[in-house]
Structures are given as structure tokens and as C-alpha cells.
C-alpha atoms as a PDB file:
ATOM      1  CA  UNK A   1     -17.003  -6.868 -10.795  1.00  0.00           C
ATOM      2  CA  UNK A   2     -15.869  -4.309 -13.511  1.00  0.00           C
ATOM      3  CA  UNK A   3     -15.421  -1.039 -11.379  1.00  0.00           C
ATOM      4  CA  UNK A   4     -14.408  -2.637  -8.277  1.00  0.00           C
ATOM      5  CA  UNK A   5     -11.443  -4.794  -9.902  1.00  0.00           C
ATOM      6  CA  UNK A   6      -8.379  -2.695  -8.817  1.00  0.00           C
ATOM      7  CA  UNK A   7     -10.233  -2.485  -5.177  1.00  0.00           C
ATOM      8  CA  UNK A   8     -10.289  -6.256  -5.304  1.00  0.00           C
ATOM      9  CA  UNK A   9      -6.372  -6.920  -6.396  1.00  0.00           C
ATOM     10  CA  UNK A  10      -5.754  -4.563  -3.274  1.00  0.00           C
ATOM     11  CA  UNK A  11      -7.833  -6.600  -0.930  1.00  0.00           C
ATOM     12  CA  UNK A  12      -6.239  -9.808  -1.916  1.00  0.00           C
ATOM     13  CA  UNK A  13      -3.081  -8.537  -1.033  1.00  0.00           C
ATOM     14  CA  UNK A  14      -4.604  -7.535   1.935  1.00  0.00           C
ATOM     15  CA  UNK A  15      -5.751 -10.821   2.954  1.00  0.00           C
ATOM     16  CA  UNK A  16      -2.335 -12.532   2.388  1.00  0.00           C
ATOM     17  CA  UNK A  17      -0.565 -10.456   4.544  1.00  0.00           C
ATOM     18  CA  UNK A  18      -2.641  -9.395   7.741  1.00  0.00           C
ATOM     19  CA  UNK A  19      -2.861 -12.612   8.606  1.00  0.00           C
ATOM     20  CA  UNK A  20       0.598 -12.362   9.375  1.00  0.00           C
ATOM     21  CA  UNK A  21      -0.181  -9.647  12.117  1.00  0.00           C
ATOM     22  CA  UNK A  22      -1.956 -11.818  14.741  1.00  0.00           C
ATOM     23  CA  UNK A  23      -0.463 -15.189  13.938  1.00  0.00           C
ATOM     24  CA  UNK A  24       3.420 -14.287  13.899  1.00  0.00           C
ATOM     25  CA  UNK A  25       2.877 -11.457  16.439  1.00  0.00           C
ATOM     26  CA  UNK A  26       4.704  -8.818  13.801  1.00  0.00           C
ATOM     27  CA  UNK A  27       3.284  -6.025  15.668  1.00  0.00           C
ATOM     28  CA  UNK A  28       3.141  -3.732  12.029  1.00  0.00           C
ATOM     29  CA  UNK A  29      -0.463  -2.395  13.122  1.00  0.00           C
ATOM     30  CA  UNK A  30       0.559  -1.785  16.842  1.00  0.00           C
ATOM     31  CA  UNK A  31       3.472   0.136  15.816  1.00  0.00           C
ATOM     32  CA  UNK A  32       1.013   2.840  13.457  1.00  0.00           C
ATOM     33  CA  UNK A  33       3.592   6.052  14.058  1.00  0.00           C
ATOM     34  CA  UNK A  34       6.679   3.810  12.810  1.00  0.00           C
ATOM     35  CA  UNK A  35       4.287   2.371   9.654  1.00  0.00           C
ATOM     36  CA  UNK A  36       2.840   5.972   9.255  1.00  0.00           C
ATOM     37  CA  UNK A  37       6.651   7.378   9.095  1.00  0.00           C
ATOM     38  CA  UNK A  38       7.588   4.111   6.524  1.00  0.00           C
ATOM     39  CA  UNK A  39       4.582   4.802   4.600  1.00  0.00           C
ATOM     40  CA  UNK A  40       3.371   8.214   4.371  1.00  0.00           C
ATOM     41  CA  UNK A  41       6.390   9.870   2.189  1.00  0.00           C
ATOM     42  CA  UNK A  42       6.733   7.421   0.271  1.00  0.00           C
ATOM     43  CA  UNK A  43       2.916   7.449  -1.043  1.00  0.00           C
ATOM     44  CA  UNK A  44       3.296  11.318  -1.303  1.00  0.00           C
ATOM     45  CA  UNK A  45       6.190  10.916  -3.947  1.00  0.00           C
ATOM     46  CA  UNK A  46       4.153   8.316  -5.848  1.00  0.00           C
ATOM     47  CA  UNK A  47       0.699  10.485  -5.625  1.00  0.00           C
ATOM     48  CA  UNK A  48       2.790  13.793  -6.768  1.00  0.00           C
ATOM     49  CA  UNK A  49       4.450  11.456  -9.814  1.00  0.00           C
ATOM     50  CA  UNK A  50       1.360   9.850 -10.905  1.00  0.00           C
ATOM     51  CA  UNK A  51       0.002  13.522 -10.962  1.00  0.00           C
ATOM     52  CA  UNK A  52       3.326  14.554 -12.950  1.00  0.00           C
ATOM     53  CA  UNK A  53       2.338  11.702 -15.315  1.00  0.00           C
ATOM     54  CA  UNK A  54      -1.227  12.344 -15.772  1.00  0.00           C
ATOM     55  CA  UNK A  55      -0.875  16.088 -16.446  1.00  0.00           C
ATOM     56  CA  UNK A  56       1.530  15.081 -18.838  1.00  0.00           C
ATOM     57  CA  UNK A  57      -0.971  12.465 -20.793  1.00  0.00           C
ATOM     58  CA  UNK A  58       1.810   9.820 -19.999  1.00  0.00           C
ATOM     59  CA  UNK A  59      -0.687   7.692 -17.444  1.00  0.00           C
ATOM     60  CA  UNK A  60      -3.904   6.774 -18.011  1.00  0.00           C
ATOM     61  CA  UNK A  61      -6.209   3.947 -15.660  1.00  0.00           C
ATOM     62  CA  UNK A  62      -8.530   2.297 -17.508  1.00  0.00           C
ATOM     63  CA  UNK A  63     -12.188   3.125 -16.171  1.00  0.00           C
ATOM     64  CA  UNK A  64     -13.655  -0.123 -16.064  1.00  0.00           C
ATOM     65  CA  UNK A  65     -11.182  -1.262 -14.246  1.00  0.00           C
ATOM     66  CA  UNK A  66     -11.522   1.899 -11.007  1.00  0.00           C
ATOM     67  CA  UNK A  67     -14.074   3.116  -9.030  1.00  0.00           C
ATOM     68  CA  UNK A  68     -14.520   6.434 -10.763  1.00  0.00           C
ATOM     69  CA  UNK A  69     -13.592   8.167  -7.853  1.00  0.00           C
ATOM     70  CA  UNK A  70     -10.986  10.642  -8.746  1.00  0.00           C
ATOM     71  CA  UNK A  71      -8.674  13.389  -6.940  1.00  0.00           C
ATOM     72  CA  UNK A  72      -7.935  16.548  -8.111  1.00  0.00           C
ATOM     73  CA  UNK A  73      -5.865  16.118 -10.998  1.00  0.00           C
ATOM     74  CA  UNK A  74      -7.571  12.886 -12.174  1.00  0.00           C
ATOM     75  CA  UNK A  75      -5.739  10.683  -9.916  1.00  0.00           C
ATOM     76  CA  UNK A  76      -8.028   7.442  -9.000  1.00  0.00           C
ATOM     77  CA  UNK A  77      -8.400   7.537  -5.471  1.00  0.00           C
ATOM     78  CA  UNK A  78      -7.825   3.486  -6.319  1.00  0.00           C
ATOM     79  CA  UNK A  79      -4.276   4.241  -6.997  1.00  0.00           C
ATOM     80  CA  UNK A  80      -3.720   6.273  -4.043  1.00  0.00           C
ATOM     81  CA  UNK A  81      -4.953   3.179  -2.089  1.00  0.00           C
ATOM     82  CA  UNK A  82      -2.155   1.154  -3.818  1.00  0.00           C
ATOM     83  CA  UNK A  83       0.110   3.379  -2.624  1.00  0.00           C
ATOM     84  CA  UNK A  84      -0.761   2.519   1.070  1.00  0.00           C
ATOM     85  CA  UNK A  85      -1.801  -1.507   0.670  1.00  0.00           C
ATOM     86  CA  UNK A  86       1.186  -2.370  -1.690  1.00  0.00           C
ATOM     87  CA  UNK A  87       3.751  -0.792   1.270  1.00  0.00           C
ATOM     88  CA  UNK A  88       1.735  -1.999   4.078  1.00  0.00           C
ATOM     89  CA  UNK A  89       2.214  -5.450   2.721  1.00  0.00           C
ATOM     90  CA  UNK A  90       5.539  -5.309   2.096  1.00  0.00           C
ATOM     91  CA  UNK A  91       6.126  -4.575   5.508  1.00  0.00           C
ATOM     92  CA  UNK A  92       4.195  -7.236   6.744  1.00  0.00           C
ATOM     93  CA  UNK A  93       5.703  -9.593   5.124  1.00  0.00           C
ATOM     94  CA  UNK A  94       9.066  -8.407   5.742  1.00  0.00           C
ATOM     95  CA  UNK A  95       8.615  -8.050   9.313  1.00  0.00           C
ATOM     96  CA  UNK A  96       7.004 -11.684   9.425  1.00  0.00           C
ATOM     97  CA  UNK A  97      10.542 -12.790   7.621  1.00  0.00           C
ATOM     98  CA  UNK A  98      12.383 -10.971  10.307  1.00  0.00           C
ATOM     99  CA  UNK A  99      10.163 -12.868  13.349  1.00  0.00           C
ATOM    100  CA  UNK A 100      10.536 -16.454  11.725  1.00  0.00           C
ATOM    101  CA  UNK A 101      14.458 -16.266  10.893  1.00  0.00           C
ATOM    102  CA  UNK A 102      14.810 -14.112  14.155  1.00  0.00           C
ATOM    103  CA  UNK A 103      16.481 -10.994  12.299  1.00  0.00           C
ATOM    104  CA  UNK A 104      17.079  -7.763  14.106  1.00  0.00           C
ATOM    105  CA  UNK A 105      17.122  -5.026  12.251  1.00  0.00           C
ATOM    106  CA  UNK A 106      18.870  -2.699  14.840  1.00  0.00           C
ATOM    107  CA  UNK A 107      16.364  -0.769  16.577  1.00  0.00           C
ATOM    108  CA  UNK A 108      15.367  -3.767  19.079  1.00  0.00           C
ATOM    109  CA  UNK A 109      15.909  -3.849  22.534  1.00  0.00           C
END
């Protein structure tokens, strides 16, 4: 598996939380301009850290771990997908939290 192992981690996580989409109706995916708007500045802070970091020699990714795909300024475009799968399931499985215990969280009709 060697250079697809981060790629992997990120579709487990994956697979433990869209499942949550269709069965508990969480309605994360149908909502993409509200999940775009969660997740979108977020992930640019991270990418323009991990940039920081790299530049700086104080972040490294090990390459038999990646796909060898890399940005400008040696960022892994693996990473940059953790920075959109780690969020996305966060909100998945907050939002399936919210529809079980029957939360609002204000912006419901």
C-alpha cells in the first residue's frame, strides 16, 4: 500500500461518516454552500501554515507514506485532502449528533 497509506486513513474516515448522510438524513452534502463556507477558510489557514512550516524545515511527510504529488511549496496534495475529509467528517458526525438528540443549533426553521 506504501504510497497510498495517508489516501487510505482519509478514506476510512470517509466511510465512517457518509454513511451518516443518507441514513440519519443530516443533509451535510445537500447543504454544499453552508459546508463550502464551514470548510473552505479553514483549509486555507491550514494549507498557508503547513506552507509556513515547510519553508521553515519545521514539517516534513514522510514519502512512503504520500502519493508524491506535491503543490507548490512542497505541500502533499495528501495533506491538503486532510484538510477537507478531516472537517467534512467532523461535520457529519456532529450534525448526525444534532439529528439523534434533536439539537438545534439556531439557524432552523
Amino acid at each position: 500500500m506504501g504510497h497510498l497509506t495517508y489516501l487510505a486513513v482519509l478514506a476510512g474516515c470517509l466511510a465512517g461518516a457518509l454513511w451518516l448522510e443518507p441514513i440519519l438524513r443530516v443533509n451535510v452534502l445537500r447543504r454544499w454552500r453552508r459546508l463550502l463556507l464551514t470548510i473552505a477558510p479553514v483549509a486555507a489557514l491550514f494549507v498557508l501554515w503547513d506552507l509556513a512550516a515547510i519553508a521553515a524545515g519545521h514539517w516534513t511527510f514522510d514519502p512512503e507514506q504520500i502519493t508524491g504529488v506535491l503543490l507548490p511549496g512542497g505541500l502533499p496534495l495528501d495533506e491538503v485532502f486532510f484538510f477537507l475529509v478531516v472537517p467534512l467528517c467532523a461535520v457529519l458526525g456532529f450534525e448526525a449528533v444534532r439529528a439523534v438528540r434533536r439539537w438545534p443549533a439556531g439557524d432552523e426553521q
